[in-house]
C-alpha atoms as a PDB file:
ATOM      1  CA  UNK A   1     -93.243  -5.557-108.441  1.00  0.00           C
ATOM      2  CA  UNK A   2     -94.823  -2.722-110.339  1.00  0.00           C
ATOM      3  CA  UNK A   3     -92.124  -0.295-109.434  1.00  0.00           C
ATOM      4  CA  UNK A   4     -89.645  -2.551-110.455  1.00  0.00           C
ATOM      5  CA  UNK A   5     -92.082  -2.909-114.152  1.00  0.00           C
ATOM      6  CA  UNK A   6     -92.111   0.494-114.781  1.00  0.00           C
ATOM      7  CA  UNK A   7     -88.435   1.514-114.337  1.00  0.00           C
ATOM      8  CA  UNK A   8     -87.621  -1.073-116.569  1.00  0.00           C
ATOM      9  CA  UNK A   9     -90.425   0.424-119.338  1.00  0.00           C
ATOM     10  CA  UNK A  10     -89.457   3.467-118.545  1.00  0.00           C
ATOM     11  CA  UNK A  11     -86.029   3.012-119.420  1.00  0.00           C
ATOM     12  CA  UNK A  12     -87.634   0.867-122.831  1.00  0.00           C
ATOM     13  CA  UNK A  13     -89.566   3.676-123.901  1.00  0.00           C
ATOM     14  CA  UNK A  14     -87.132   6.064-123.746  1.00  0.00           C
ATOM     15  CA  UNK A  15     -84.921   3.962-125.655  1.00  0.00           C
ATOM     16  CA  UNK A  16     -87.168   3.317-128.492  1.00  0.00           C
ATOM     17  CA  UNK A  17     -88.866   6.259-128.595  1.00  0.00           C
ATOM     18  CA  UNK A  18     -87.120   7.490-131.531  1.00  0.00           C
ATOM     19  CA  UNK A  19     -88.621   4.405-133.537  1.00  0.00           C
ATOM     20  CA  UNK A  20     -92.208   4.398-134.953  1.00  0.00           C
ATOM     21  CA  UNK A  21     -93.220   1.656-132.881  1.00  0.00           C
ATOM     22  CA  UNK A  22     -96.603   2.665-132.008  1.00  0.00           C
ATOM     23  CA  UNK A  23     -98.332  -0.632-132.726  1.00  0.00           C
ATOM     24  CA  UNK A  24     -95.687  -2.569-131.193  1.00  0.00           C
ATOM     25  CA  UNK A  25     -95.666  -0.332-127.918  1.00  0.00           C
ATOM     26  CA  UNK A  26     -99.571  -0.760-127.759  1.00  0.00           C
ATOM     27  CA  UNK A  27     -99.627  -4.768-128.257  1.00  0.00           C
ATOM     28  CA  UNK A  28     -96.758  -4.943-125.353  1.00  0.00           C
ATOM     29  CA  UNK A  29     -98.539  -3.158-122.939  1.00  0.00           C
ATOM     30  CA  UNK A  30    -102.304  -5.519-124.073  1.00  0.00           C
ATOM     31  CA  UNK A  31     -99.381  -8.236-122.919  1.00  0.00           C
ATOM     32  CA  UNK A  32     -98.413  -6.648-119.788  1.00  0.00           C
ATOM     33  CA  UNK A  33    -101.667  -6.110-118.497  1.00  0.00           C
ATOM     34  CA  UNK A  34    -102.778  -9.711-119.603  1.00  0.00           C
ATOM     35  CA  UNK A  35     -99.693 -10.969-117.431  1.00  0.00           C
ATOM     36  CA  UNK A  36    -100.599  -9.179-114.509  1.00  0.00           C
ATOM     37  CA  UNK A  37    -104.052 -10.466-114.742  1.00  0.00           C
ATOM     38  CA  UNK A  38    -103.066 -13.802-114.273  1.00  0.00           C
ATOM     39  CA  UNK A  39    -100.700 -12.979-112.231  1.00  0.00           C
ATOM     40  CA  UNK A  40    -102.973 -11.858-109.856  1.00  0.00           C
ATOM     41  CA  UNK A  41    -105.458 -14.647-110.582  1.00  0.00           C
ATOM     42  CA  UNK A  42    -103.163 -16.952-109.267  1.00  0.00           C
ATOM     43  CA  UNK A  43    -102.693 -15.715-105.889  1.00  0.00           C
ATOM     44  CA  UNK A  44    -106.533 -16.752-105.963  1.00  0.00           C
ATOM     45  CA  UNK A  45    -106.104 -20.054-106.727  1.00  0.00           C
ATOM     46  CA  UNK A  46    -109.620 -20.956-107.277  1.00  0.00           C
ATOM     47  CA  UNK A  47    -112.749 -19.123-108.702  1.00  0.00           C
ATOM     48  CA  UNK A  48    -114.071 -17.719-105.652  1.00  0.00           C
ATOM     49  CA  UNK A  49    -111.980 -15.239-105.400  1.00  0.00           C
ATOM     50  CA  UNK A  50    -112.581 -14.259-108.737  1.00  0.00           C
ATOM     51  CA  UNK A  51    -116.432 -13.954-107.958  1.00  0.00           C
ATOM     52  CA  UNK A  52    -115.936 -11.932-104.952  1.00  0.00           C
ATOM     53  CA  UNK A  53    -114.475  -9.425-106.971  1.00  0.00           C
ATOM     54  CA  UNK A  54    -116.526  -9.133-109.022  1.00  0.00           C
ATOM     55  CA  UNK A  55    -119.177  -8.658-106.611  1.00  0.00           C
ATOM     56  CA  UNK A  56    -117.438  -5.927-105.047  1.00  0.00           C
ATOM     57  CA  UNK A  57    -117.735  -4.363-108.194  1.00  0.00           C
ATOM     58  CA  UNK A  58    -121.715  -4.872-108.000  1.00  0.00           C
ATOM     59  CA  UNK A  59    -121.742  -7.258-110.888  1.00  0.00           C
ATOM     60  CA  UNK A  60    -125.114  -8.963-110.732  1.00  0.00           C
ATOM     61  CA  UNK A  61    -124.421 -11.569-114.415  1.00  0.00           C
ATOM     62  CA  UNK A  62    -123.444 -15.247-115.122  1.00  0.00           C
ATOM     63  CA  UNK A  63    -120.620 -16.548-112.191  1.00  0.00           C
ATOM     64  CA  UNK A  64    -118.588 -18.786-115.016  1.00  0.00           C
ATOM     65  CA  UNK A  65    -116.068 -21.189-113.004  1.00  0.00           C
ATOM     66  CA  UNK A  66    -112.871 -20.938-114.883  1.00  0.00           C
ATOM     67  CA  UNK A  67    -109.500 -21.894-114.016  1.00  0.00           C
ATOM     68  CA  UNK A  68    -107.023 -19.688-112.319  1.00  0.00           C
ATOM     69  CA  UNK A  69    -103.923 -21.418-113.777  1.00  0.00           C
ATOM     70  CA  UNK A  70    -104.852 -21.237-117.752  1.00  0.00           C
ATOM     71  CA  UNK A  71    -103.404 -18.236-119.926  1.00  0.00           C
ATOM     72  CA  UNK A  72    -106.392 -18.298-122.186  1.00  0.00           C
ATOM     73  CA  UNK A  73    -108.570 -16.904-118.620  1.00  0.00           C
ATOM     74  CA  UNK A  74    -106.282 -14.267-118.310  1.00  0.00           C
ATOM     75  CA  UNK A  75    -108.391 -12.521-121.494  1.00  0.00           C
ATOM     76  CA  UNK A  76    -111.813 -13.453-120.010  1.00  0.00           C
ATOM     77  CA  UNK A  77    -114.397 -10.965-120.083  1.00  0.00           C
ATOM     78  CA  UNK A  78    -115.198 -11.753-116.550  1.00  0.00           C
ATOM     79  CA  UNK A  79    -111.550 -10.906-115.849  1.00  0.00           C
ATOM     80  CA  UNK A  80    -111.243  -7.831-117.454  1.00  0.00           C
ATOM     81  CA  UNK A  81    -114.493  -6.106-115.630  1.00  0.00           C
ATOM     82  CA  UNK A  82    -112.725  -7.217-112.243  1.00  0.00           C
ATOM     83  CA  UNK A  83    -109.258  -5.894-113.442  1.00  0.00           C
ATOM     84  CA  UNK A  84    -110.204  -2.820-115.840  1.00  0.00           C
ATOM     85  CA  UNK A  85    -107.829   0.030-116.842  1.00  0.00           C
ATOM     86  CA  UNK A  86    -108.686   1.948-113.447  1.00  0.00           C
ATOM     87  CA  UNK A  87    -107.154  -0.234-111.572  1.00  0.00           C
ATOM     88  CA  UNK A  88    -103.702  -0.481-113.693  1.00  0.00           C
ATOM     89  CA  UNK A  89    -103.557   2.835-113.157  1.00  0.00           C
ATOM     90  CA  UNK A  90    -104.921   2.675-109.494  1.00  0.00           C
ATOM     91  CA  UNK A  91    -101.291   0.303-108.481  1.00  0.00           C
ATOM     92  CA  UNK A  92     -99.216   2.601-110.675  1.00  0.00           C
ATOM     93  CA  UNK A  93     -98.885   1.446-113.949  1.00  0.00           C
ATOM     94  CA  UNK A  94     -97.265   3.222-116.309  1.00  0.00           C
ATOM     95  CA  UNK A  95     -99.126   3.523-119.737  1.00  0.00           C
ATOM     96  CA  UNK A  96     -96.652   3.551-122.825  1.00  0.00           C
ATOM     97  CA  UNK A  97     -99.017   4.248-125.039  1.00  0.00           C
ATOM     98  CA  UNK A  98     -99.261   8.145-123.758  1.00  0.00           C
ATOM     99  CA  UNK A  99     -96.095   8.566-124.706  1.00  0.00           C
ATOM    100  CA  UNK A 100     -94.517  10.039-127.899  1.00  0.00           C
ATOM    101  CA  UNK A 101     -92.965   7.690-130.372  1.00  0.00           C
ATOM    102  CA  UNK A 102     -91.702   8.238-133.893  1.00  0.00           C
ATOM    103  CA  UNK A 103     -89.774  11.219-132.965  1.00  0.00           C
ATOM    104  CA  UNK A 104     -87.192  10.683-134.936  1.00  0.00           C
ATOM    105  CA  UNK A 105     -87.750  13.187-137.532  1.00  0.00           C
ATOM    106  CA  UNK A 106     -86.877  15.965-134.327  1.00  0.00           C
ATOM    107  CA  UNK A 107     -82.994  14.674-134.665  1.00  0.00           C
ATOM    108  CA  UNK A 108     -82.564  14.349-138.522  1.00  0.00           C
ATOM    109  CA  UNK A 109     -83.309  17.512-140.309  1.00  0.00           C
ATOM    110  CA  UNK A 110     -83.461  18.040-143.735  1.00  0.00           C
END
């Protein structure tokens, strides 16, 4: 599924790139990774799936029970230790935010 993702933003970027879209660029990707968060929590289902995450991750706090099937869990801090940046990048996520927007000063010269 993430190969499929990122030749579609690939092909998004490169389309927009021209614009000054930084802000918008950064608050899609926030949504992207949000979505694959709870994507991935639910193929859990329940909690304990969650926990033994986070466990692999040597997390030692406060086990919370939340629900895999709410959007508002997706942005839980519990959820974003188990899934941090790392691992986006880990299954292949492209980052738009690296790339160069706002170039379109290059085309139009005064």
């Amino acid at each position: 599924m993430v190969e499929r993702l990122n030749r579609f933003l690939r092909g998004w970027i490169n389309y927009f790139r021209i614009a000054n879209c930084e802000t918008v660029v950064a608050t899609l990707m926030g949504w992207i990774r949000r979505r694959l968060r709870m994507k991935k929590m639910r193929e859990w289902k329940t909690w304990r799936g969650l926990h033994k995450a986070l466990r692999r991750r040597d997390y030692s706090g406060e086990f919370l029970r939340i629900s895999m099937r709410t959007w508002r869990n997706s942005a839980s801090p519990l959820v974003n230790m188990t899934f941090p940046q790392a691992w986006f990048d880990e299954i292949g996520l492209i980052d738009l935010t690296k790339y160069e927007v706002g170039i379109l000063h290059l085309f139009h010269e005064a």
